[in-house]
PDB file of N, CA and C in Angstrom:
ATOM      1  N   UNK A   1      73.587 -64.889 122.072  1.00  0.00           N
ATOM      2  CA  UNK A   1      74.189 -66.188 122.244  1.00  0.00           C
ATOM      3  C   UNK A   1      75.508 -66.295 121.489  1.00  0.00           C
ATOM      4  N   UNK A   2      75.548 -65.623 120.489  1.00  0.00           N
ATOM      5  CA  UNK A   2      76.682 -65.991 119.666  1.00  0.00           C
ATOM      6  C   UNK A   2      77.553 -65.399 120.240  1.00  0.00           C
ATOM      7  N   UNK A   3      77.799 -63.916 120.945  1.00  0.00           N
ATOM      8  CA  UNK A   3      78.714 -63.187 121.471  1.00  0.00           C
ATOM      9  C   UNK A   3      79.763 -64.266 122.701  1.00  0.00           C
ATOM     10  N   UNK A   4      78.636 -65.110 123.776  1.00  0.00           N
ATOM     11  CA  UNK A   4      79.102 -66.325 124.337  1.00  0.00           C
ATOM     12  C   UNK A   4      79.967 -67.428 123.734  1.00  0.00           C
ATOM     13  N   UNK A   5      79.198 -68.377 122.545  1.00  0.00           N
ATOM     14  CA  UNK A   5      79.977 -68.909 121.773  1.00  0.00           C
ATOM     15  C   UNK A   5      81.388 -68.453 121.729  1.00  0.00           C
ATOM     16  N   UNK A   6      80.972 -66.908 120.573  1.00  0.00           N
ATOM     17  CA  UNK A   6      82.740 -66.829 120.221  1.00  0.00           C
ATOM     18  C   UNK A   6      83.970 -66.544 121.379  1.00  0.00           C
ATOM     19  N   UNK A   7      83.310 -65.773 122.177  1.00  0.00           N
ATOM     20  CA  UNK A   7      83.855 -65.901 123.013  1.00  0.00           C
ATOM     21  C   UNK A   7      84.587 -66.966 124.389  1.00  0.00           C
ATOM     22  N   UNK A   8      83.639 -68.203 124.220  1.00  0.00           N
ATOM     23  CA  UNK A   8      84.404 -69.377 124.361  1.00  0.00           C
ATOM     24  C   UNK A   8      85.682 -69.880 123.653  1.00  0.00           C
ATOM     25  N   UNK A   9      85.357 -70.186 122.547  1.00  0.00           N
ATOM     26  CA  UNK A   9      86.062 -70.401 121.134  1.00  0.00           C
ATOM     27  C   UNK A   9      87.487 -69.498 121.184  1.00  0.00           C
ATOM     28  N   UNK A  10      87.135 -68.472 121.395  1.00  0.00           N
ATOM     29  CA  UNK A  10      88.355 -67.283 121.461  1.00  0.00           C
ATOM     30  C   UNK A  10      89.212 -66.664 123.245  1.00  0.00           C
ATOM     31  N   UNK A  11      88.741 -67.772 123.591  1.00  0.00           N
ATOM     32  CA  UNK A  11      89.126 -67.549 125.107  1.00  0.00           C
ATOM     33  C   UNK A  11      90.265 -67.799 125.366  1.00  0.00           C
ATOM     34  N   UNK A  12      91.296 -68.346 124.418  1.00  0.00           N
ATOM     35  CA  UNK A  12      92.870 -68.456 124.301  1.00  0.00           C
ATOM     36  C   UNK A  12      92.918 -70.034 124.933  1.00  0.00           C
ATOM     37  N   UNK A  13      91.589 -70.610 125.329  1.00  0.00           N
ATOM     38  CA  UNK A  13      92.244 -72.361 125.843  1.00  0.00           C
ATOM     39  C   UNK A  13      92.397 -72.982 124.938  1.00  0.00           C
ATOM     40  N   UNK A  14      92.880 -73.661 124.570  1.00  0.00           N
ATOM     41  CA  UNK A  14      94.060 -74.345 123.162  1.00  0.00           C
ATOM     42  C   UNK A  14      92.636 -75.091 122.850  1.00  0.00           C
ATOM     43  N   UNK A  15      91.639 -76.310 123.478  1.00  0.00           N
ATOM     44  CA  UNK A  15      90.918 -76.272 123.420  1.00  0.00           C
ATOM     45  C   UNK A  15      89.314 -76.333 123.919  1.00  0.00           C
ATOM     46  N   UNK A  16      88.681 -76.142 123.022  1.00  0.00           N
ATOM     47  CA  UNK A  16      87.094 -75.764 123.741  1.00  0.00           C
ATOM     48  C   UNK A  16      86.166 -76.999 122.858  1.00  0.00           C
ATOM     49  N   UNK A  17      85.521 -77.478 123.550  1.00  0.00           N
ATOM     50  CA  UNK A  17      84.096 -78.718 123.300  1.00  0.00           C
ATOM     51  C   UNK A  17      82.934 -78.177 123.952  1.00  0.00           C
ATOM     52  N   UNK A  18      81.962 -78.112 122.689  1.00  0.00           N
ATOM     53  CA  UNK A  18      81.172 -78.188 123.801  1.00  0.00           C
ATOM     54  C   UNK A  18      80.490 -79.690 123.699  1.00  0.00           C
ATOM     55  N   UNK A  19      79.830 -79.975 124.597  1.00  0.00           N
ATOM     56  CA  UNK A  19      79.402 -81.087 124.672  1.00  0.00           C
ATOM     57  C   UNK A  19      78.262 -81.167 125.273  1.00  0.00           C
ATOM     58  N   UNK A  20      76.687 -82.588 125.554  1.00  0.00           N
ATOM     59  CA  UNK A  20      75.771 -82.924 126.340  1.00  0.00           C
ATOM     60  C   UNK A  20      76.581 -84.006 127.180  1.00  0.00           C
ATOM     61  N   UNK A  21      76.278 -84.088 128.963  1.00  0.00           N
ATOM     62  CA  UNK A  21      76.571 -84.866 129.709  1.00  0.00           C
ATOM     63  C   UNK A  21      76.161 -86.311 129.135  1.00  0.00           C
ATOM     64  N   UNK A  22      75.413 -86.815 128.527  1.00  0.00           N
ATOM     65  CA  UNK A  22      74.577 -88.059 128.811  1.00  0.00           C
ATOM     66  C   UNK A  22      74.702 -87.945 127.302  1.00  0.00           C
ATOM     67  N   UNK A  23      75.621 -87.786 126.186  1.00  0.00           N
ATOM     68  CA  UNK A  23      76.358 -88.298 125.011  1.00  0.00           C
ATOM     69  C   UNK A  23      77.681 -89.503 125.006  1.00  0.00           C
ATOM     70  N   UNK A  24      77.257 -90.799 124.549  1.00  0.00           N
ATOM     71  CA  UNK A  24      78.101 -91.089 124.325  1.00  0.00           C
ATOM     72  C   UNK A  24      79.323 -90.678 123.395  1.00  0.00           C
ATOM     73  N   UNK A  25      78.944 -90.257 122.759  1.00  0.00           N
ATOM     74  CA  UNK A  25      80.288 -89.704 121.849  1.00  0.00           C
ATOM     75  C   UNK A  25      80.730 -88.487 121.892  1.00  0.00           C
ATOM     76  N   UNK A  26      79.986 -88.074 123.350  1.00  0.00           N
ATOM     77  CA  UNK A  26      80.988 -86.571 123.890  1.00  0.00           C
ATOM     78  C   UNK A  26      82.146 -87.377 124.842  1.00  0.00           C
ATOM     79  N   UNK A  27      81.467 -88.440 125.667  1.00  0.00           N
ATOM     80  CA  UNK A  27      82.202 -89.155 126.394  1.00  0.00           C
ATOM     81  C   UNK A  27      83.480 -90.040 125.931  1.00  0.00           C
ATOM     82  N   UNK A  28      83.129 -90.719 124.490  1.00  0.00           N
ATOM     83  CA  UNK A  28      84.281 -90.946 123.913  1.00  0.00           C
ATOM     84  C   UNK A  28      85.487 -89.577 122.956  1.00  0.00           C
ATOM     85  N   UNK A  29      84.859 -88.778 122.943  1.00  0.00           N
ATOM     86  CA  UNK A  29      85.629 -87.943 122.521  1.00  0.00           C
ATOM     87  C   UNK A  29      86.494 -87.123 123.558  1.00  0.00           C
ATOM     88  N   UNK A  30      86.093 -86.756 124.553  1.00  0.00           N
ATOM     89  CA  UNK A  30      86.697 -86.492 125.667  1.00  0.00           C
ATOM     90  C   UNK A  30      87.580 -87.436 126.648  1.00  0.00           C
ATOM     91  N   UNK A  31      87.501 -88.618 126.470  1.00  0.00           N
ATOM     92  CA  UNK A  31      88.828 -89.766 126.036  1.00  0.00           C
ATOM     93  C   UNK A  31      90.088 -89.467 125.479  1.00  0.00           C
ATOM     94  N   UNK A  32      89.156 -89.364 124.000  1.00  0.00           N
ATOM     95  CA  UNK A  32      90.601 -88.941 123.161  1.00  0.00           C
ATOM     96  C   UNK A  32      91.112 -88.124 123.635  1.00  0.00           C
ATOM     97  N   UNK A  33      90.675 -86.945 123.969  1.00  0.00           N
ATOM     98  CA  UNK A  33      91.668 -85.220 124.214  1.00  0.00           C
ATOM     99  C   UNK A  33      91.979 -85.292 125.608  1.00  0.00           C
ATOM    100  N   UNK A  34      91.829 -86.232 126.670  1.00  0.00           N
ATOM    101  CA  UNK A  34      92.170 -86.272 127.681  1.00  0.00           C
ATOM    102  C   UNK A  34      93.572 -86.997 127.537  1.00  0.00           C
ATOM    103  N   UNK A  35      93.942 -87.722 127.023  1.00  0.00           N
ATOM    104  CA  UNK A  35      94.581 -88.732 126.515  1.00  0.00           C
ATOM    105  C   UNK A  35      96.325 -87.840 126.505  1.00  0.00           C
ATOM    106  N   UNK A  36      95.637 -86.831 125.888  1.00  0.00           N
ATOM    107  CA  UNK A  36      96.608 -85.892 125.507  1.00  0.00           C
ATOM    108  C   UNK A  36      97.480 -84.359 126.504  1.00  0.00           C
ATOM    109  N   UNK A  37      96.650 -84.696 127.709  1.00  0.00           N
ATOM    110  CA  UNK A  37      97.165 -84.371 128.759  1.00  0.00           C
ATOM    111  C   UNK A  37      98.418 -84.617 129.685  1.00  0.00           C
ATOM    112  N   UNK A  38      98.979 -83.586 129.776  1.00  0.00           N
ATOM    113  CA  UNK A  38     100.318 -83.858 129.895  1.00  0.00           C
ATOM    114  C   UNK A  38     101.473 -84.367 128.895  1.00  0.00           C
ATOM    115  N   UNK A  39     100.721 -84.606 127.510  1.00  0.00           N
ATOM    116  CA  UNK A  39     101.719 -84.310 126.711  1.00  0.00           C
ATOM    117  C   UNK A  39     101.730 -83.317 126.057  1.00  0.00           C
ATOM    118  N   UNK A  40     100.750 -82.800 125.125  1.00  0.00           N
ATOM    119  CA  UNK A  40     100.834 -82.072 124.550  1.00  0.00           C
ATOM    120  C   UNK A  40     100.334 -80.404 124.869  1.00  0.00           C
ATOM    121  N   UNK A  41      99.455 -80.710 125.996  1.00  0.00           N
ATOM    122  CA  UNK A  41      98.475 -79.872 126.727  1.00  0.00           C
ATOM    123  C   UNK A  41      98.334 -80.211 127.793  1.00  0.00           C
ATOM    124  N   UNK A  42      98.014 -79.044 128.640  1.00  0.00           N
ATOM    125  CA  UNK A  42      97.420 -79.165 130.332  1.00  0.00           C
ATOM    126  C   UNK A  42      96.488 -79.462 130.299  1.00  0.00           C
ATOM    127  N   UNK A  43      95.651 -79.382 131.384  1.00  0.00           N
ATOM    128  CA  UNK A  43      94.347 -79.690 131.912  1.00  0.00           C
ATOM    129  C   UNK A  43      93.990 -78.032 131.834  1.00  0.00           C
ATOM    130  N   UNK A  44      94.776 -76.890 131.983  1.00  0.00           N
ATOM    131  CA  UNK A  44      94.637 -75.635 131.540  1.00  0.00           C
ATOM    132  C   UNK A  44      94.075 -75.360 130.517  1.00  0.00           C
ATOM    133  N   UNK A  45      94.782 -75.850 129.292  1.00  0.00           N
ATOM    134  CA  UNK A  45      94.481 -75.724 127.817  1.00  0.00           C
ATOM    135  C   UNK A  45      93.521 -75.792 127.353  1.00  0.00           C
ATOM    136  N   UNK A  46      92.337 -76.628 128.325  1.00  0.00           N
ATOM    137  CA  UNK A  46      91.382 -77.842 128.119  1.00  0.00           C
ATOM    138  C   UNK A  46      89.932 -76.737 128.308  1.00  0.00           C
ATOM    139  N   UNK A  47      88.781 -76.835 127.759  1.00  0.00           N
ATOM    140  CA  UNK A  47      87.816 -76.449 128.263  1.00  0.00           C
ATOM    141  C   UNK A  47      86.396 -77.170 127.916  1.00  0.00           C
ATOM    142  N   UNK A  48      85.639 -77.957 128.563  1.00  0.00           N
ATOM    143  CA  UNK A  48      84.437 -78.684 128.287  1.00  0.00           C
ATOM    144  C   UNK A  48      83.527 -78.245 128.735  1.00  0.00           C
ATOM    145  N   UNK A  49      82.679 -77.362 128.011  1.00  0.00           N
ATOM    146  CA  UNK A  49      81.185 -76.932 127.730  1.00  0.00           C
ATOM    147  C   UNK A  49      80.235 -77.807 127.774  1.00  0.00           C
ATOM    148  N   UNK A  50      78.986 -78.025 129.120  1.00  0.00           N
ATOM    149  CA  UNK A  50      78.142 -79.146 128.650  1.00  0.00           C
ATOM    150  C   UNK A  50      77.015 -78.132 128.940  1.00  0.00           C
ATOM    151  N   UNK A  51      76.945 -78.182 128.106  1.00  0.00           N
ATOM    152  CA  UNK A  51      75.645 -77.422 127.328  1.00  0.00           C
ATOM    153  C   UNK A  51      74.027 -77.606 127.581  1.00  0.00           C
ATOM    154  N   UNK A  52      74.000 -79.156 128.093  1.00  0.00           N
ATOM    155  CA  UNK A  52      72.367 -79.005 128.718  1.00  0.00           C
ATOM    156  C   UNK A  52      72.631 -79.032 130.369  1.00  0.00           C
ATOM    157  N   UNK A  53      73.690 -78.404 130.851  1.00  0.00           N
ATOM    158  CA  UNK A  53      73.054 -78.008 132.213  1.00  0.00           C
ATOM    159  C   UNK A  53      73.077 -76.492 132.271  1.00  0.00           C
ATOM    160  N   UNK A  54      73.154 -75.617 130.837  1.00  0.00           N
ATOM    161  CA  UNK A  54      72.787 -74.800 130.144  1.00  0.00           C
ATOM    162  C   UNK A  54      71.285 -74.671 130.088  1.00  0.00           C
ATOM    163  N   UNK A  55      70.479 -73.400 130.429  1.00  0.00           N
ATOM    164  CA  UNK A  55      68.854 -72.916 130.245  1.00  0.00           C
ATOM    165  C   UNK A  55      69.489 -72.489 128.931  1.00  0.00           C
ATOM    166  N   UNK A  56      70.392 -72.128 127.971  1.00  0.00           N
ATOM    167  CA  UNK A  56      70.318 -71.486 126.619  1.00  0.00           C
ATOM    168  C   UNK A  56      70.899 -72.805 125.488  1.00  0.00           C
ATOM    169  N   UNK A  57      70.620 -73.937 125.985  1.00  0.00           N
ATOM    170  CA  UNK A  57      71.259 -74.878 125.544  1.00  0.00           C
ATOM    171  C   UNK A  57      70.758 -74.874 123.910  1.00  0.00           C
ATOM    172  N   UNK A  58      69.414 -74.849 123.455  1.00  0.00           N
ATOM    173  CA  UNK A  58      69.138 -74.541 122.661  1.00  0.00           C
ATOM    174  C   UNK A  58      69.973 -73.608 121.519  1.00  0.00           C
ATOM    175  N   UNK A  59      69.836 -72.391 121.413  1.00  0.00           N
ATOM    176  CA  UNK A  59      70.594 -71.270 121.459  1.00  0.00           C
ATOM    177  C   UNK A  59      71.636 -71.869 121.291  1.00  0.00           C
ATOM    178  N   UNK A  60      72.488 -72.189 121.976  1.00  0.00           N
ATOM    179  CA  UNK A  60      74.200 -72.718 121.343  1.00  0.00           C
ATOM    180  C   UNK A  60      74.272 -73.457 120.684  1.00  0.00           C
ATOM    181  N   UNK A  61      73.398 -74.589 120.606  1.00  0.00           N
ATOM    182  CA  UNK A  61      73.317 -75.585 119.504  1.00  0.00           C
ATOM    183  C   UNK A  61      73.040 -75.004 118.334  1.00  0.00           C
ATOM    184  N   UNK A  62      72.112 -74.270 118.331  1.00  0.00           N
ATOM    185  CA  UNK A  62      71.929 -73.786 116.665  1.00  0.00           C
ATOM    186  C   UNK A  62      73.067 -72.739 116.474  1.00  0.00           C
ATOM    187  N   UNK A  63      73.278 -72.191 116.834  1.00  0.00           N
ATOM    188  CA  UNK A  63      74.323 -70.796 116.906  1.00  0.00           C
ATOM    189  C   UNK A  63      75.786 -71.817 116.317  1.00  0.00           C
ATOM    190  N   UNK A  64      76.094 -73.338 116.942  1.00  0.00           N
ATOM    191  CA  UNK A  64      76.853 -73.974 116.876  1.00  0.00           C
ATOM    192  C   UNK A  64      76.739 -74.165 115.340  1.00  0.00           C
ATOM    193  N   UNK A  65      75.693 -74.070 115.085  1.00  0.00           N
ATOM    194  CA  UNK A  65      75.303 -75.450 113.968  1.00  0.00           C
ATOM    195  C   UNK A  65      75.313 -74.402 112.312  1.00  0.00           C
ATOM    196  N   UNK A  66      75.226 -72.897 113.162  1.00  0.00           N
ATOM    197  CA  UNK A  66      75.085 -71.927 111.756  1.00  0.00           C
ATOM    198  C   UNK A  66      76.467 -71.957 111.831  1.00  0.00           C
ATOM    199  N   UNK A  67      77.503 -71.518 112.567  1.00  0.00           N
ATOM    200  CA  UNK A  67      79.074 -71.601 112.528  1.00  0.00           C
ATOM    201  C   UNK A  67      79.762 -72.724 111.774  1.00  0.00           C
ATOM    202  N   UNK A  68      79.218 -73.913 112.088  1.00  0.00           N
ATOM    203  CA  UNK A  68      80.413 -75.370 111.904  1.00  0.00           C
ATOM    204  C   UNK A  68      79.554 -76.129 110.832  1.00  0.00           C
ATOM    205  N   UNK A  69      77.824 -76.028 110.756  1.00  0.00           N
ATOM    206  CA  UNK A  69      77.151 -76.803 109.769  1.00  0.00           C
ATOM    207  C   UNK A  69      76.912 -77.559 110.198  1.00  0.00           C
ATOM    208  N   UNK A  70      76.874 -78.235 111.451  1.00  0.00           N
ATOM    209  CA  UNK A  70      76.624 -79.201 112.077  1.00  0.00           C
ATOM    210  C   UNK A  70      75.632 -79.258 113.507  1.00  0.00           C
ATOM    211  N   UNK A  71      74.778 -79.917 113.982  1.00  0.00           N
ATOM    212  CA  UNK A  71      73.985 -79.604 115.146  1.00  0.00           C
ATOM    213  C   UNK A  71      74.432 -80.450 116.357  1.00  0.00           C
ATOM    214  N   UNK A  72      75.442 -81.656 115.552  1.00  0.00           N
ATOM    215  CA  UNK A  72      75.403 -82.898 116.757  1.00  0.00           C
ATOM    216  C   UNK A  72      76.881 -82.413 117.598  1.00  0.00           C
ATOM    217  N   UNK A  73      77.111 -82.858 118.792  1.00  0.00           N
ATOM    218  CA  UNK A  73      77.762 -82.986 119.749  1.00  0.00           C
ATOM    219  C   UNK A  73      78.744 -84.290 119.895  1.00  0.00           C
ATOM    220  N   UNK A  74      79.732 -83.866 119.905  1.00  0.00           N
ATOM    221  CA  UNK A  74      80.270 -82.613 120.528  1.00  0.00           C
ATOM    222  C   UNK A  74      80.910 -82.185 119.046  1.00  0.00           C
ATOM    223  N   UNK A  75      81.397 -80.653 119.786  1.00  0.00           N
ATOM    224  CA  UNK A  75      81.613 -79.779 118.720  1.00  0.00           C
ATOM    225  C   UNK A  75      82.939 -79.370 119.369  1.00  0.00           C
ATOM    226  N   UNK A  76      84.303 -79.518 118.528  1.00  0.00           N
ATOM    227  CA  UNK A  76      85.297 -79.375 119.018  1.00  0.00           C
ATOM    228  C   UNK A  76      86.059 -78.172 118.461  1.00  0.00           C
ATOM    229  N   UNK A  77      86.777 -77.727 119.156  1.00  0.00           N
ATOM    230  CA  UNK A  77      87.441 -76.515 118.616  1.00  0.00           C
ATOM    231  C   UNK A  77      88.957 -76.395 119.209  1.00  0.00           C
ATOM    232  N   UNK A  78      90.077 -76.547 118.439  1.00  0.00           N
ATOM    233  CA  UNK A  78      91.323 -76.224 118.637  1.00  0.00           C
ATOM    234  C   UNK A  78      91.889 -75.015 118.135  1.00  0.00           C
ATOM    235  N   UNK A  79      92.857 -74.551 118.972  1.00  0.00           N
ATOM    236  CA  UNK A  79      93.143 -73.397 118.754  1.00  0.00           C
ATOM    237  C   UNK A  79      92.557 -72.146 117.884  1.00  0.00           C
ATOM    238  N   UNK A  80      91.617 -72.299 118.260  1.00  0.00           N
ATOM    239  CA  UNK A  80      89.770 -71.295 117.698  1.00  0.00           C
ATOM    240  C   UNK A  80      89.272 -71.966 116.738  1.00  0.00           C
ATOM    241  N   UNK A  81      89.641 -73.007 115.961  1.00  0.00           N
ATOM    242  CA  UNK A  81      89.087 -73.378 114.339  1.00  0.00           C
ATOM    243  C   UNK A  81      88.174 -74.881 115.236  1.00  0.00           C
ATOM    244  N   UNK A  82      87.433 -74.664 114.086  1.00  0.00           N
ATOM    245  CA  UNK A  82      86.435 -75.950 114.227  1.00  0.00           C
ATOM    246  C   UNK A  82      87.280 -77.508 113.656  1.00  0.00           C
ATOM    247  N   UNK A  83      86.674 -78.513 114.315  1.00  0.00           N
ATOM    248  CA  UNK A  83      87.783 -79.387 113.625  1.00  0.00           C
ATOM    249  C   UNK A  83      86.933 -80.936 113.537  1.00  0.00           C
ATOM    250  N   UNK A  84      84.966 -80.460 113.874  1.00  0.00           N
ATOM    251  CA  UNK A  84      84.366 -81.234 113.850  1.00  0.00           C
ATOM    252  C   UNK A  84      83.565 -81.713 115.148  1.00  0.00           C
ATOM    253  N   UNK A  85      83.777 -83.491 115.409  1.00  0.00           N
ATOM    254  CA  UNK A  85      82.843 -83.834 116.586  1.00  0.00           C
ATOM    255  C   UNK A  85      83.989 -84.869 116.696  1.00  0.00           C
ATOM    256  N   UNK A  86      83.236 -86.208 117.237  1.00  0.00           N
ATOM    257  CA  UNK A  86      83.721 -87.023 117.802  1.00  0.00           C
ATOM    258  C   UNK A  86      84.484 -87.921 116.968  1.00  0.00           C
ATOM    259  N   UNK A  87      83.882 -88.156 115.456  1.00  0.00           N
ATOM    260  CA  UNK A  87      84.726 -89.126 114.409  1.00  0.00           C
ATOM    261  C   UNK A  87      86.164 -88.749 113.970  1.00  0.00           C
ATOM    262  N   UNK A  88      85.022 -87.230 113.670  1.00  0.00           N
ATOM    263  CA  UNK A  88      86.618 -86.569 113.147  1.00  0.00           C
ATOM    264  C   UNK A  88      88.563 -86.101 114.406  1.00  0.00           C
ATOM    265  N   UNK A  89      88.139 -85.877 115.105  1.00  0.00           N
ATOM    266  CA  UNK A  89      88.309 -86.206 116.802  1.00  0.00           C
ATOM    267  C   UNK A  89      89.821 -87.234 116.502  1.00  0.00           C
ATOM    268  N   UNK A  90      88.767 -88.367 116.250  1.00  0.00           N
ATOM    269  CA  UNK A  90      88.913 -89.533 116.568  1.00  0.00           C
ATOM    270  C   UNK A  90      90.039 -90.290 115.542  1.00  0.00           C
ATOM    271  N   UNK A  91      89.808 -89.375 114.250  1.00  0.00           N
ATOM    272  CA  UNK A  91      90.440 -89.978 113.086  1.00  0.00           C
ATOM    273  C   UNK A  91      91.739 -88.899 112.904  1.00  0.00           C
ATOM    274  N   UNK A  92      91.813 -87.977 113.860  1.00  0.00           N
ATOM    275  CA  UNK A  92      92.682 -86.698 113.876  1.00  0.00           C
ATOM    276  C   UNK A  92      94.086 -87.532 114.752  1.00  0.00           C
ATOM    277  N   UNK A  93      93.010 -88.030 116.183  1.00  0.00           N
ATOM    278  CA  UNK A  93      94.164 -88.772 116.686  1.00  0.00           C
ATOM    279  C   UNK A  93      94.750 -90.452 116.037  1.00  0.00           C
ATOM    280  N   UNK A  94      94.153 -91.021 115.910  1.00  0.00           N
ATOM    281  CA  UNK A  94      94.295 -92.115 114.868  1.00  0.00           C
ATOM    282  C   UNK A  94      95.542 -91.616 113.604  1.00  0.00           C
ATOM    283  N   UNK A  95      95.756 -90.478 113.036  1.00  0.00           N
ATOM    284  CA  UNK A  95      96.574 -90.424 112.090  1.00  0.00           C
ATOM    285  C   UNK A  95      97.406 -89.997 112.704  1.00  0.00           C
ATOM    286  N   UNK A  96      97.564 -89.216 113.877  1.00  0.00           N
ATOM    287  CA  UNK A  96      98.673 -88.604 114.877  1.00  0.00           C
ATOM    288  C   UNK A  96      98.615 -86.835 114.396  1.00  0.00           C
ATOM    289  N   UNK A  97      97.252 -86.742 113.356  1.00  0.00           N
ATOM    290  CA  UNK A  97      97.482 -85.328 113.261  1.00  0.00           C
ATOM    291  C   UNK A  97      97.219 -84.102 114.349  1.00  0.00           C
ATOM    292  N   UNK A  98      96.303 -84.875 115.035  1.00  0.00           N
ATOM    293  CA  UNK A  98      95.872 -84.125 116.384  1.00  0.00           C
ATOM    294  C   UNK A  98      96.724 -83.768 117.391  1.00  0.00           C
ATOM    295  N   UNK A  99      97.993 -84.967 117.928  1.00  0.00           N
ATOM    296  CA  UNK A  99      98.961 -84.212 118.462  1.00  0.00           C
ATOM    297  C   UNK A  99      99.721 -83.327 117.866  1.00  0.00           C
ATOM    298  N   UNK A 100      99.761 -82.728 116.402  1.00  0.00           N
ATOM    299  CA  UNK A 100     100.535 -82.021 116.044  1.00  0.00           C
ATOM    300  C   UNK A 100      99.685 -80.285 115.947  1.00  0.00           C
ATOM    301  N   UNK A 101      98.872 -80.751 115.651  1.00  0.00           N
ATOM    302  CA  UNK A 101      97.703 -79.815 116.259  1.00  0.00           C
ATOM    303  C   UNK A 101      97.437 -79.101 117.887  1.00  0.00           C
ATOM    304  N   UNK A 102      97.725 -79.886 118.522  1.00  0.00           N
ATOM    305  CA  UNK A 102      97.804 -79.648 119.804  1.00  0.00           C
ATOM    306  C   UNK A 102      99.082 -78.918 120.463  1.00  0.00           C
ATOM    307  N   UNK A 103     100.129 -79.269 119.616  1.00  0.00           N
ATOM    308  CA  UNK A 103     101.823 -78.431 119.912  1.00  0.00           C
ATOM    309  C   UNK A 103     101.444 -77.288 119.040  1.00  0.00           C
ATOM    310  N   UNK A 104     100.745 -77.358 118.342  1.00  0.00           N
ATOM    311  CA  UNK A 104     100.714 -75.558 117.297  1.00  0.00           C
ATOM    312  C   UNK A 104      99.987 -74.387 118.258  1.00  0.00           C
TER     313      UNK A 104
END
């Protein structure tokens, strides 16, 4: 499982989430980074992992959770580094650090 993971993570799309369909705060977090389409990033750049229409859904969550320390969703990743879930997300774009993140 982990070989998958990193290999998401390291797939060169600026960024990778994974996420559950039926999360609200995958849904608001995927707001935010949509938001940012066409300015700072394509719809290219972009990659959303939903993970329970995943049979190894399990498996990535923990695999997620030994990597970042965390189990909850969504799990965001810019330019390969972890950068949290939905608050942090949220408080990235709120300070404007996330678009600067997103041009790096």
């Amino acid at each position: 499982m982990s070989s998958f993971v990193d290999a998401e993570i390291q797939s060169g799309k600026k960024v990778v989430v994974f996420s559950k369909t039926y999360c609200p705060y995958c849904s608001r977090c995927k707001k935010v980074l949509q938001a940012h389409i066409g300015k700072e990033i394509t719809a290219a750049d972009f990659k959303w992992i939903e993970m329970d229409n995943m049979s190894n859904c399990s498996e990535i969550q923990a695999y997620l959770r030994k990597i970042t320390g965390a189990s909850s969703v969504p799990r965001v990743f810019i330019n390969g580094k972890s950068v949290g879930g939905c608050d942090e997300t949220t408080a990235l774009d709120k300070s404007g650090k996330l678009s600067a993140m997103l041009k790096a």
